[in-house]
N, C-alpha and C. Protein backbone atom coordinates (compact mmCIF):
# COMPACT_ATOMS: atom_id res chain seq x y z
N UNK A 1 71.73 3.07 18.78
CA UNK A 1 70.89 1.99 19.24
C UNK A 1 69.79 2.58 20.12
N UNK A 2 68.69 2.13 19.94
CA UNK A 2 67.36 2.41 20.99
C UNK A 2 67.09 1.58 21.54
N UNK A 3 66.62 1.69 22.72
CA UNK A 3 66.06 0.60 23.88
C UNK A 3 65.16 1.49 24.43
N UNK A 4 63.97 0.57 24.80
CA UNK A 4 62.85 1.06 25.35
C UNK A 4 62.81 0.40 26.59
N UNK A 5 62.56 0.91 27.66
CA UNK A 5 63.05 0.35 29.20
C UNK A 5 61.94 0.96 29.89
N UNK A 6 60.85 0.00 30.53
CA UNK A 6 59.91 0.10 31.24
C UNK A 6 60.10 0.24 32.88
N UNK A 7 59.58 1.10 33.21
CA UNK A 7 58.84 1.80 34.26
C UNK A 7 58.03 1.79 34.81
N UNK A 8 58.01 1.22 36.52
CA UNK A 8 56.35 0.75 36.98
C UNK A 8 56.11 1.46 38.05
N UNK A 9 57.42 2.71 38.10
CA UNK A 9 56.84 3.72 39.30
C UNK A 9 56.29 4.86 39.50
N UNK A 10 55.78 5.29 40.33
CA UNK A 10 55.32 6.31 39.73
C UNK A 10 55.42 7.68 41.28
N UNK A 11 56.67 7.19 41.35
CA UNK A 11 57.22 8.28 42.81
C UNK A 11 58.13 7.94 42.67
N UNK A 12 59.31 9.01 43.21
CA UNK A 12 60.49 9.06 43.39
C UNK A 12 60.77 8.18 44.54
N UNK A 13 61.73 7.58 44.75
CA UNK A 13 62.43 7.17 46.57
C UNK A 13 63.34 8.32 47.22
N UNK A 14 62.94 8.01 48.16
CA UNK A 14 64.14 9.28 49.02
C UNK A 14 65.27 8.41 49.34
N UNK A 15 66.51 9.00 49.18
CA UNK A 15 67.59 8.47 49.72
C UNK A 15 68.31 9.57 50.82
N UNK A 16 68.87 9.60 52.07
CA UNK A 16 69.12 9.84 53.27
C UNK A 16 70.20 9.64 52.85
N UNK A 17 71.24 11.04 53.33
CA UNK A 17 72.32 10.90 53.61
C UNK A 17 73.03 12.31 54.53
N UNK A 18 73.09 10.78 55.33
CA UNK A 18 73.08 12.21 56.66
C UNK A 18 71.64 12.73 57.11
N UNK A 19 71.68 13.95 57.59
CA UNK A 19 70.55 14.55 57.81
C UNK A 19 69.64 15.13 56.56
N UNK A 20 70.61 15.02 55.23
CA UNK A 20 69.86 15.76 54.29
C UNK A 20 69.52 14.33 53.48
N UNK A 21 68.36 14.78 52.36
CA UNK A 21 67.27 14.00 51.73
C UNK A 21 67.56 14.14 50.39
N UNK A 22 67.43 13.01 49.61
CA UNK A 22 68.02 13.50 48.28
C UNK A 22 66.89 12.27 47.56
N UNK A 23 65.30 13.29 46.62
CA UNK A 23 64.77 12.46 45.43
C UNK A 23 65.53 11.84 44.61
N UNK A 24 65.42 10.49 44.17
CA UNK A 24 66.05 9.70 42.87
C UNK A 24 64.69 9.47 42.27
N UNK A 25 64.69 9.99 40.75
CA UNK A 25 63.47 9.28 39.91
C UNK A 25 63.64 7.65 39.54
N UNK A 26 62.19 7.12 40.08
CA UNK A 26 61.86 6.19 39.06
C UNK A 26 60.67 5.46 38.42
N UNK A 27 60.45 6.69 37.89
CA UNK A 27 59.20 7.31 36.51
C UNK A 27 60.30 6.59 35.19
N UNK A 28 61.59 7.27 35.29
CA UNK A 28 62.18 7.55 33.97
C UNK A 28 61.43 8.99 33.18
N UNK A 29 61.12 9.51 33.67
CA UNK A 29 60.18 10.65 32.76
C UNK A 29 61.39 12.18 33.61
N UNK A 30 62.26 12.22 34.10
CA UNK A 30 62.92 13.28 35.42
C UNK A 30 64.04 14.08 34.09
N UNK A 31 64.00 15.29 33.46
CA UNK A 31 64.53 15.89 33.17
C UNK A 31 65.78 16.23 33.85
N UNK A 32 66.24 15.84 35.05
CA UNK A 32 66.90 15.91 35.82
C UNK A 32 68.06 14.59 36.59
N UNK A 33 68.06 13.33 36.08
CA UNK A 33 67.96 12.48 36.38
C UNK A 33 69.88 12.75 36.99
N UNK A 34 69.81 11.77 37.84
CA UNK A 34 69.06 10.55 38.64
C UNK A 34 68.03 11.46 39.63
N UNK A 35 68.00 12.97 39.57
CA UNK A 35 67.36 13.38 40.60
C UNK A 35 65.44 13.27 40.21
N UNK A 36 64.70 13.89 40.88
CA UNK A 36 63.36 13.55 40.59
C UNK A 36 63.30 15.43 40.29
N UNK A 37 62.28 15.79 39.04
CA UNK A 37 62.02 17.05 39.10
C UNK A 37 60.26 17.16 38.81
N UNK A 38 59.72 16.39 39.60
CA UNK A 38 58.27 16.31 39.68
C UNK A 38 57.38 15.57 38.57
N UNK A 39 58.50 15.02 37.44
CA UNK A 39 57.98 14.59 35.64
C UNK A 39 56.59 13.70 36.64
N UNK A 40 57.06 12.38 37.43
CA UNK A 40 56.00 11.64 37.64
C UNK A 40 54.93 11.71 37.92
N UNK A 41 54.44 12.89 38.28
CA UNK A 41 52.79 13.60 38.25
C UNK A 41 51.80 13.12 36.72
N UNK A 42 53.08 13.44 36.16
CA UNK A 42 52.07 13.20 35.12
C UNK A 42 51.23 11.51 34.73
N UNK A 43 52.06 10.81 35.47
CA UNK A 43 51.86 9.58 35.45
C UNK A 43 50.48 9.04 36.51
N UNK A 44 50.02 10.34 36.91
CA UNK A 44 48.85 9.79 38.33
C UNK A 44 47.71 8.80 37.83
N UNK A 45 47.24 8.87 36.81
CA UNK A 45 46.20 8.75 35.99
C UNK A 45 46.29 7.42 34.45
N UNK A 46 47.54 6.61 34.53
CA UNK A 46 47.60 6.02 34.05
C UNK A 46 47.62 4.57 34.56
N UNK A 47 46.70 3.87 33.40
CA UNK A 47 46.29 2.81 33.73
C UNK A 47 46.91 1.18 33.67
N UNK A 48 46.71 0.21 35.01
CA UNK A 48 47.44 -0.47 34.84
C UNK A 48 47.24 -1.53 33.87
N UNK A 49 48.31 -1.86 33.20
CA UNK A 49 48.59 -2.97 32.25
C UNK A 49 48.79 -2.50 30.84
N UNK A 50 48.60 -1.04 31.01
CA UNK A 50 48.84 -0.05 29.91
C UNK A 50 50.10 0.29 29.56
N UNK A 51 50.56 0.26 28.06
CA UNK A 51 52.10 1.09 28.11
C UNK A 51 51.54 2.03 27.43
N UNK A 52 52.48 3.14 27.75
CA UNK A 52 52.50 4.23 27.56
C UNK A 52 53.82 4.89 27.46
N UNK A 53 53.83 5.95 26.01
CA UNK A 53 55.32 6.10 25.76
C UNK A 53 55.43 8.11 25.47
N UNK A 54 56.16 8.55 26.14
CA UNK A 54 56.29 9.73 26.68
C UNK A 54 57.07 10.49 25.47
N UNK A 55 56.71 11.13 24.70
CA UNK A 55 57.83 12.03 23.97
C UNK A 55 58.68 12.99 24.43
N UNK A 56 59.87 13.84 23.53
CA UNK A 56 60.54 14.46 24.27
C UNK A 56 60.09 15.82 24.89
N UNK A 57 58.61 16.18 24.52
CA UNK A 57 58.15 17.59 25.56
C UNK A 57 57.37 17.12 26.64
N UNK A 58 57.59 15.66 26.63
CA UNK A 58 56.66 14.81 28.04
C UNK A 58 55.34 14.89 27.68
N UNK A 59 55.04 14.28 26.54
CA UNK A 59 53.19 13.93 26.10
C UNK A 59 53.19 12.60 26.18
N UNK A 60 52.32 12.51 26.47
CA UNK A 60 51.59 10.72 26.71
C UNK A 60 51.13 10.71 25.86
N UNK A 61 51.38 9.00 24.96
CA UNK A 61 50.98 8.65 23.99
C UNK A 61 50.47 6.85 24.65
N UNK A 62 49.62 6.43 24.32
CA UNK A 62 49.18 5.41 24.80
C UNK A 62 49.99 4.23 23.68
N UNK A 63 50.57 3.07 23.95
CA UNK A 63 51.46 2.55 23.18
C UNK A 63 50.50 0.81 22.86
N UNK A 64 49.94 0.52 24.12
CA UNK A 64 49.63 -0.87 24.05
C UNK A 64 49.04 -1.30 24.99
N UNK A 65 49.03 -2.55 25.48
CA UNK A 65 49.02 -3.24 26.59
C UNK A 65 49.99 -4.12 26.94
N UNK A 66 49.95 -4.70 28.23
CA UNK A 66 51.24 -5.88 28.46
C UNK A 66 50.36 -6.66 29.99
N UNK A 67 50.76 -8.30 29.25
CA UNK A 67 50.48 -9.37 29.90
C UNK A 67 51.61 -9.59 30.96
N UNK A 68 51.83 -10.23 32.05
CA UNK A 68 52.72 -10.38 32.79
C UNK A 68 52.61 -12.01 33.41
């Protein structure tokens, strides 16, 4: 089964625990997940109301638009 599951962030959150700091992605783009490994950079430059759908070597492909 495939599901396509949208994404409207484009930075990680920090989560605190303790004194130490721990990135969680939510790009959805994190080779690393739940941790953040910088994927969302690539996202600086994309526009809003735009979808956009990422393949598996992380290329942007422009998909559509979306009404809200």
């Amino acid at each position: 089964m495939t599901r396509i599951v949208m994404h409207k962030a484009q930075s990680p959150v920090e989560v605190k625990i303790g004194d130490e700091s721990k990135w969680v992605c939510m790009c959805g783009l994190s080779g690393n997940k739940p941790f953040c490994d910088g994927s969302h950079k690539k996202t600086k430059d994309e526009i809003e109301g735009k979808v956009y759908v990422y393949d598996k070597d992380g290329n942007r492909i422009e998909f559509g638009s979306v009404k809200e």
